[in-house]
Structures are given as C-alpha cells and as structure tokens.
PDB file of N, CA and C in Angstrom:
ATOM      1  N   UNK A   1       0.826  -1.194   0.000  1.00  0.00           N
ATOM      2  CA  UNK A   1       0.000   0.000   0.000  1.00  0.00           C
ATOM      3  C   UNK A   1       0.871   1.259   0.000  1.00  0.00           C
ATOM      4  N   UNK A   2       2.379   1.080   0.755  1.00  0.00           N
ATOM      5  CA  UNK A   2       2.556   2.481   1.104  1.00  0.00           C
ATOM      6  C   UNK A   2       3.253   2.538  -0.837  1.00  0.00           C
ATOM      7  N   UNK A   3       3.992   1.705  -1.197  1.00  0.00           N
ATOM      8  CA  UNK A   3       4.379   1.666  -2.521  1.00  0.00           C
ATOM      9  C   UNK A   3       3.780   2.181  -3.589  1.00  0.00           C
ATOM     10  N   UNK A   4       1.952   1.852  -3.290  1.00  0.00           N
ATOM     11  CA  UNK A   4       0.991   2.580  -4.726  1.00  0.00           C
ATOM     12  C   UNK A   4       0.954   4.319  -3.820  1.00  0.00           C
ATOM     13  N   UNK A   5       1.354   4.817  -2.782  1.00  0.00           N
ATOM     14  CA  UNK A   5       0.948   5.818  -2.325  1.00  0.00           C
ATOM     15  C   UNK A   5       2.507   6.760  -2.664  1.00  0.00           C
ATOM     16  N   UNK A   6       3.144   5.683  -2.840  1.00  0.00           N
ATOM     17  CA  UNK A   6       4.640   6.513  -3.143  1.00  0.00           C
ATOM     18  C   UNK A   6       4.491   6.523  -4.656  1.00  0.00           C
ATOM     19  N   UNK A   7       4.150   5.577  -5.378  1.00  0.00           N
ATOM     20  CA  UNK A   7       4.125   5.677  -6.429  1.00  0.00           C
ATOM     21  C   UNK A   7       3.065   7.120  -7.173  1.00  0.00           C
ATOM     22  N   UNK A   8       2.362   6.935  -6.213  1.00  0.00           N
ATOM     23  CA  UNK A   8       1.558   8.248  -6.920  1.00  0.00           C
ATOM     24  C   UNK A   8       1.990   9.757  -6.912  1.00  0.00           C
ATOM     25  N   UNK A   9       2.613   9.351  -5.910  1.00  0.00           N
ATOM     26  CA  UNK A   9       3.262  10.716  -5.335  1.00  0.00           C
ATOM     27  C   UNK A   9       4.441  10.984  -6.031  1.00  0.00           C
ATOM     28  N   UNK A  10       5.404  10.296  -6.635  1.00  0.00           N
ATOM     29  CA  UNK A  10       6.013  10.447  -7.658  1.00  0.00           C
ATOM     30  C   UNK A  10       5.441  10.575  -8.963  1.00  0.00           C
ATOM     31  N   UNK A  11       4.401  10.630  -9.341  1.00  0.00           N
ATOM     32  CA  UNK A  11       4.082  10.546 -10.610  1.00  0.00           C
ATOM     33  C   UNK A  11       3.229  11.778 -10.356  1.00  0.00           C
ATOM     34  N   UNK A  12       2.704  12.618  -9.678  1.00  0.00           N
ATOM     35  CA  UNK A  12       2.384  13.879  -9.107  1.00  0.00           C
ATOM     36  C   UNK A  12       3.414  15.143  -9.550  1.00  0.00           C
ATOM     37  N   UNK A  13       4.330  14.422  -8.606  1.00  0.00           N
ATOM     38  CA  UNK A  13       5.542  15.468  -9.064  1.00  0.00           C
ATOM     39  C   UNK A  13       6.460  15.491 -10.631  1.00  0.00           C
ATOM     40  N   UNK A  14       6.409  14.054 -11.497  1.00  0.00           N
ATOM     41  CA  UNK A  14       6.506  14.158 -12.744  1.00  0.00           C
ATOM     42  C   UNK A  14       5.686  14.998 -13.623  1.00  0.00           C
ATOM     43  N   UNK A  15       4.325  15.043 -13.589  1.00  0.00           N
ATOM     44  CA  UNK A  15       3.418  15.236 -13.768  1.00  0.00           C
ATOM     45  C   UNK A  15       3.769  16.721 -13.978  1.00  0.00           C
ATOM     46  N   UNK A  16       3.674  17.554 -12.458  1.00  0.00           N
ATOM     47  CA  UNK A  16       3.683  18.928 -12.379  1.00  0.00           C
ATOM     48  C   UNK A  16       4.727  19.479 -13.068  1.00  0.00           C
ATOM     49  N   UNK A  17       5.937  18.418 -12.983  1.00  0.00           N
ATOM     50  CA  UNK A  17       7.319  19.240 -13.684  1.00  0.00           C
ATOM     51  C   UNK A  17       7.364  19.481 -15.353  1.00  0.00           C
ATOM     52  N   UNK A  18       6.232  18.479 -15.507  1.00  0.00           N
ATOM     53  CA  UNK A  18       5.840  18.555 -17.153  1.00  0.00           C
ATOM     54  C   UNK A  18       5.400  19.847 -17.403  1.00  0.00           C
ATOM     55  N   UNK A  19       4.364  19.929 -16.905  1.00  0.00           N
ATOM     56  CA  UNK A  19       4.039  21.428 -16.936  1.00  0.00           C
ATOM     57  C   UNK A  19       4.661  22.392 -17.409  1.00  0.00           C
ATOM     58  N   UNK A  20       5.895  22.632 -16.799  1.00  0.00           N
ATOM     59  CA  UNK A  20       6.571  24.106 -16.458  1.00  0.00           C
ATOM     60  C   UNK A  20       7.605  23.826 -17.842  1.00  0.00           C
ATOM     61  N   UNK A  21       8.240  22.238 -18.584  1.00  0.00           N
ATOM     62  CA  UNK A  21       8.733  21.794 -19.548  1.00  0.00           C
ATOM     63  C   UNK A  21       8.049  22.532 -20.804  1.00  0.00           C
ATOM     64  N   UNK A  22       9.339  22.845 -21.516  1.00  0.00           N
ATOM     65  CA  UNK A  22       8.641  22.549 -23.008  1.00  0.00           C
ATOM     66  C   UNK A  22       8.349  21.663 -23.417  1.00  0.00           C
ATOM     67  N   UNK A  23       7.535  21.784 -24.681  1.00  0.00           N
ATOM     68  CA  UNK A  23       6.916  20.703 -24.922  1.00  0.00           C
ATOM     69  C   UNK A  23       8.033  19.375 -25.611  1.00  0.00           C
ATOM     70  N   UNK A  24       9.053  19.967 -26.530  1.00  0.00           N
ATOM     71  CA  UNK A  24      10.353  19.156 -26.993  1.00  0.00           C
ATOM     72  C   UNK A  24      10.677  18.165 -25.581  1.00  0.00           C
ATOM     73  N   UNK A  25      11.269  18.986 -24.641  1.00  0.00           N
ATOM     74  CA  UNK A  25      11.858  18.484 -23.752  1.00  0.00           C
ATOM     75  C   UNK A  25      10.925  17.538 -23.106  1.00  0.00           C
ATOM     76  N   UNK A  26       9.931  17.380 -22.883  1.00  0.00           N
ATOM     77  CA  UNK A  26       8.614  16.611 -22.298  1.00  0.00           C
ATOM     78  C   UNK A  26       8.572  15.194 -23.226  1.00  0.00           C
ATOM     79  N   UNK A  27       8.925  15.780 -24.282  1.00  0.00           N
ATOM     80  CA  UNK A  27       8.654  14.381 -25.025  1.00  0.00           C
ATOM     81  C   UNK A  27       9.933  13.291 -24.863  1.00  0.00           C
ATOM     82  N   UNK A  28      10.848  14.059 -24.995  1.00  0.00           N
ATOM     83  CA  UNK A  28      12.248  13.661 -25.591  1.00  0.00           C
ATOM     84  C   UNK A  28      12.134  12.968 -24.195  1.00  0.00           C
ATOM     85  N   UNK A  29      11.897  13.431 -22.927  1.00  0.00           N
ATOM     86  CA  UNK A  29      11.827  12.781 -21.539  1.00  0.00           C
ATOM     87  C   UNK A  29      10.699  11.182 -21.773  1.00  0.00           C
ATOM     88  N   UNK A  30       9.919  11.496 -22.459  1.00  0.00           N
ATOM     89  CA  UNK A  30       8.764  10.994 -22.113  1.00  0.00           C
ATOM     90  C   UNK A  30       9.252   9.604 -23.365  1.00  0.00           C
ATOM     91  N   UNK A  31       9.616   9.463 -24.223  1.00  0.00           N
ATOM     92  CA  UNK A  31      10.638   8.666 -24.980  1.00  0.00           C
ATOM     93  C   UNK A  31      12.008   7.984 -24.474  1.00  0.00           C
ATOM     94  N   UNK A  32      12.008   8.672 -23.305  1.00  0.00           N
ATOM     95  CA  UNK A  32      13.509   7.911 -22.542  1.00  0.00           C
ATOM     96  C   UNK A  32      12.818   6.944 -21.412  1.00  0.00           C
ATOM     97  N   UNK A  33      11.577   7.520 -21.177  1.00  0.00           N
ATOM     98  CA  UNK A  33      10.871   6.721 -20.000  1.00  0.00           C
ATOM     99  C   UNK A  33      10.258   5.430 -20.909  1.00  0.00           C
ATOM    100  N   UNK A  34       9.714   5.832 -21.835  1.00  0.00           N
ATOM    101  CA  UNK A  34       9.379   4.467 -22.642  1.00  0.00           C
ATOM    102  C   UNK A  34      10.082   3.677 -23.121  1.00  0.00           C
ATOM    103  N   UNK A  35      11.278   3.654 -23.086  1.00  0.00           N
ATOM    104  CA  UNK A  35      12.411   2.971 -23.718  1.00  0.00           C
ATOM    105  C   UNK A  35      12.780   2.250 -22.894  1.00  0.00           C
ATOM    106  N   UNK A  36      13.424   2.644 -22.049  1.00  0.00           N
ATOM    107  CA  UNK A  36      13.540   1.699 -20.526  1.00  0.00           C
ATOM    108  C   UNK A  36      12.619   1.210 -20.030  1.00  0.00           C
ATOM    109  N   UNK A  37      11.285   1.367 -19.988  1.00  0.00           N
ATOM    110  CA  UNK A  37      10.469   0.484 -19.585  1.00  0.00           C
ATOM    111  C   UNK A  37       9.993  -0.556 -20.408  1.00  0.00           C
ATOM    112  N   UNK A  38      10.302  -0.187 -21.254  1.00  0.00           N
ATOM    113  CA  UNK A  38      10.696  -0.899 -22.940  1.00  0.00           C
ATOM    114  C   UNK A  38      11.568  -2.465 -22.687  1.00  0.00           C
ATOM    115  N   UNK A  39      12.783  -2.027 -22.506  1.00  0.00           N
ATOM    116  CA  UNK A  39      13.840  -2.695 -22.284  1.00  0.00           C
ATOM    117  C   UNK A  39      13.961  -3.370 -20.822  1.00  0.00           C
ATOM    118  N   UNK A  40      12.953  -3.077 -19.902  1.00  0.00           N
ATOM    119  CA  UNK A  40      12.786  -3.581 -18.412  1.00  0.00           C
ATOM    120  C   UNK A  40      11.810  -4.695 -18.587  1.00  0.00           C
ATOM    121  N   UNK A  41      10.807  -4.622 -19.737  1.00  0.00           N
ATOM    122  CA  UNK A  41       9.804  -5.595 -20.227  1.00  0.00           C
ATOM    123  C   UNK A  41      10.402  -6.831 -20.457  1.00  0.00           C
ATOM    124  N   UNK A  42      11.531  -6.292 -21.850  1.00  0.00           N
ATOM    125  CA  UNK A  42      12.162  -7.522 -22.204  1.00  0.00           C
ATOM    126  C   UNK A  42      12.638  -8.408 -21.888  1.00  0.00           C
ATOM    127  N   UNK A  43      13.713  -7.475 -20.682  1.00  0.00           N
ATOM    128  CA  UNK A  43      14.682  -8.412 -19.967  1.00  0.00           C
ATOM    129  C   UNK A  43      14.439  -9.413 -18.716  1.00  0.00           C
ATOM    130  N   UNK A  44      12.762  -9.079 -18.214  1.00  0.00           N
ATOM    131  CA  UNK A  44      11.824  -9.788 -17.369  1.00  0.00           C
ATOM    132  C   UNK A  44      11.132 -10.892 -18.159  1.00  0.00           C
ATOM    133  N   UNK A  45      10.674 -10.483 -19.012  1.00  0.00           N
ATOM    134  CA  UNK A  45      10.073 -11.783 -19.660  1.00  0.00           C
ATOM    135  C   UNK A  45      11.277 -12.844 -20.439  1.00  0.00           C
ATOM    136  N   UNK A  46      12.299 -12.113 -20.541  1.00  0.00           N
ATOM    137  CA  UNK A  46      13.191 -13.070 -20.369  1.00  0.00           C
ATOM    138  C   UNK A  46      14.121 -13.972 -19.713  1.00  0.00           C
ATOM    139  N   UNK A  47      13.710 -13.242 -18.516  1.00  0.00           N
ATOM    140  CA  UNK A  47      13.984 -14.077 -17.380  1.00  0.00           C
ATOM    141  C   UNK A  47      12.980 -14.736 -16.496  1.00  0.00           C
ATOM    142  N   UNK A  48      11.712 -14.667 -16.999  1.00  0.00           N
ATOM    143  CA  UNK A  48      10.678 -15.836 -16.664  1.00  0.00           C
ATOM    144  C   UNK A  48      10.754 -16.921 -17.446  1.00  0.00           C
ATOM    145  N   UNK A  49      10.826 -16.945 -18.460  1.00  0.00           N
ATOM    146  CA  UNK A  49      10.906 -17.868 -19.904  1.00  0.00           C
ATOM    147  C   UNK A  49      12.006 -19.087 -19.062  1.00  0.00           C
ATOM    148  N   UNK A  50      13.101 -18.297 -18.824  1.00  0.00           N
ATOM    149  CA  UNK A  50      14.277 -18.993 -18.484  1.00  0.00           C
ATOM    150  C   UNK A  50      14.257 -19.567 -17.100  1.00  0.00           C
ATOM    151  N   UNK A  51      13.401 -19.260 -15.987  1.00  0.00           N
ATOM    152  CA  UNK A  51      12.877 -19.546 -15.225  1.00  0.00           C
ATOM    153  C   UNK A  51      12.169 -20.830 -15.601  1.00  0.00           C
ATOM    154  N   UNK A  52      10.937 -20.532 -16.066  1.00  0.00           N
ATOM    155  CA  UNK A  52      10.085 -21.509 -16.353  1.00  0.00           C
ATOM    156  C   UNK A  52      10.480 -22.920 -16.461  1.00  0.00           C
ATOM    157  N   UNK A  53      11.433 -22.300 -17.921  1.00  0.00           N
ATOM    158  CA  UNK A  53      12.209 -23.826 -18.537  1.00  0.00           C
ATOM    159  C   UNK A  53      12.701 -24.628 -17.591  1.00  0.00           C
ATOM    160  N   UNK A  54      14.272 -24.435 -16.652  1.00  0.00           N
ATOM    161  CA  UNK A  54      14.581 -24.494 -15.655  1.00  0.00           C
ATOM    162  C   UNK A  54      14.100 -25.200 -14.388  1.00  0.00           C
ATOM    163  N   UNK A  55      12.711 -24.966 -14.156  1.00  0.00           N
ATOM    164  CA  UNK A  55      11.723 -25.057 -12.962  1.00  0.00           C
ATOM    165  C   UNK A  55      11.287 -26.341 -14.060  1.00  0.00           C
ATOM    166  N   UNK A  56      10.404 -26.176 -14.693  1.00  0.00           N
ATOM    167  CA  UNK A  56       9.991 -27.335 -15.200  1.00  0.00           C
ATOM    168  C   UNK A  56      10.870 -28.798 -15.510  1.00  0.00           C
ATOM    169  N   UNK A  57      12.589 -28.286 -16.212  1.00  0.00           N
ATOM    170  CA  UNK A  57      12.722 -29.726 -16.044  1.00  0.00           C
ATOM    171  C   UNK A  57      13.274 -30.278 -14.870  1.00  0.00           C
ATOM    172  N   UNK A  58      13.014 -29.787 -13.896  1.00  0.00           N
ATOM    173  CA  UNK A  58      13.871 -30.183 -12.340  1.00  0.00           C
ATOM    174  C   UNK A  58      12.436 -30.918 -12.082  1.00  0.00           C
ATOM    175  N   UNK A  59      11.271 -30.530 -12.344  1.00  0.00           N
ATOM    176  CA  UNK A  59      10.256 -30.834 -11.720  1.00  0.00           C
ATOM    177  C   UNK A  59       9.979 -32.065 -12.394  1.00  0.00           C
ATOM    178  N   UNK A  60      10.201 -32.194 -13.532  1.00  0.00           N
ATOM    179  CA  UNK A  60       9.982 -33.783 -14.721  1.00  0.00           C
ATOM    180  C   UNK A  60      11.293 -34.718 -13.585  1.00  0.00           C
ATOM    181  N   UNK A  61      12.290 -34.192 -13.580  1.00  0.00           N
ATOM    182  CA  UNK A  61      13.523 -34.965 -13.034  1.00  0.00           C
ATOM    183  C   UNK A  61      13.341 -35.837 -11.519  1.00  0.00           C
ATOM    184  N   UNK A  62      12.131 -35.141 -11.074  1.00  0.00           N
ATOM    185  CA  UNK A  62      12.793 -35.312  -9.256  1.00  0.00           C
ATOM    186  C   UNK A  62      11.587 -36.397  -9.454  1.00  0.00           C
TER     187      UNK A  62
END
C-alpha cells in the first residue's frame, strides 16, 4: 500500500514538472521513460521464460 501511495506521489511530481517543460523536452523525456520500460519488459520476460524452462525440467527430473 505504502508503494501505490509513493508511487503516486512520484508521478504527481513528474506530472507537475511537465508542466513548467517545453513541450520538446517533455517528449524527448517521455521517450527515454518508454524505452527503458521498454527494455525492463524484455529483460523480465526473459527471465521468466528462463525460469520456467529451468523449474519445469527439475520438476519432470525429481
């Protein structure tokens, strides 16, 4: 709980700082945030995949 309450509260203050941004700079920000969350996607679902595999044949084995 306190995490979605921090989380908001950071995204409050992103939010407001947009504001006062030009609009270039807002984006060019807002393209660096999607990219990395981009690339945070990938590298998780690629480490479930690899998980999975892993977990499953220990579990055929035992």
């Amino acid at each position: 709980m306190i995490f979605l309450v921090a989380a908001l509260l950071v995204l409050g203050v992103l939010v407001g700082a947009a504001a006062y941004l030009p609009l270039p700079v807002t984006l060019v920000l807002g393209t660096l945030i999607l990219l990395w969350l981009a690339v945070f996607t990938v590298r998780e679902r690629g480490r479930r995949r690899a998980r999975s595999r892993t977990g499953h044949l220990t579990e055929k084995g035992a």
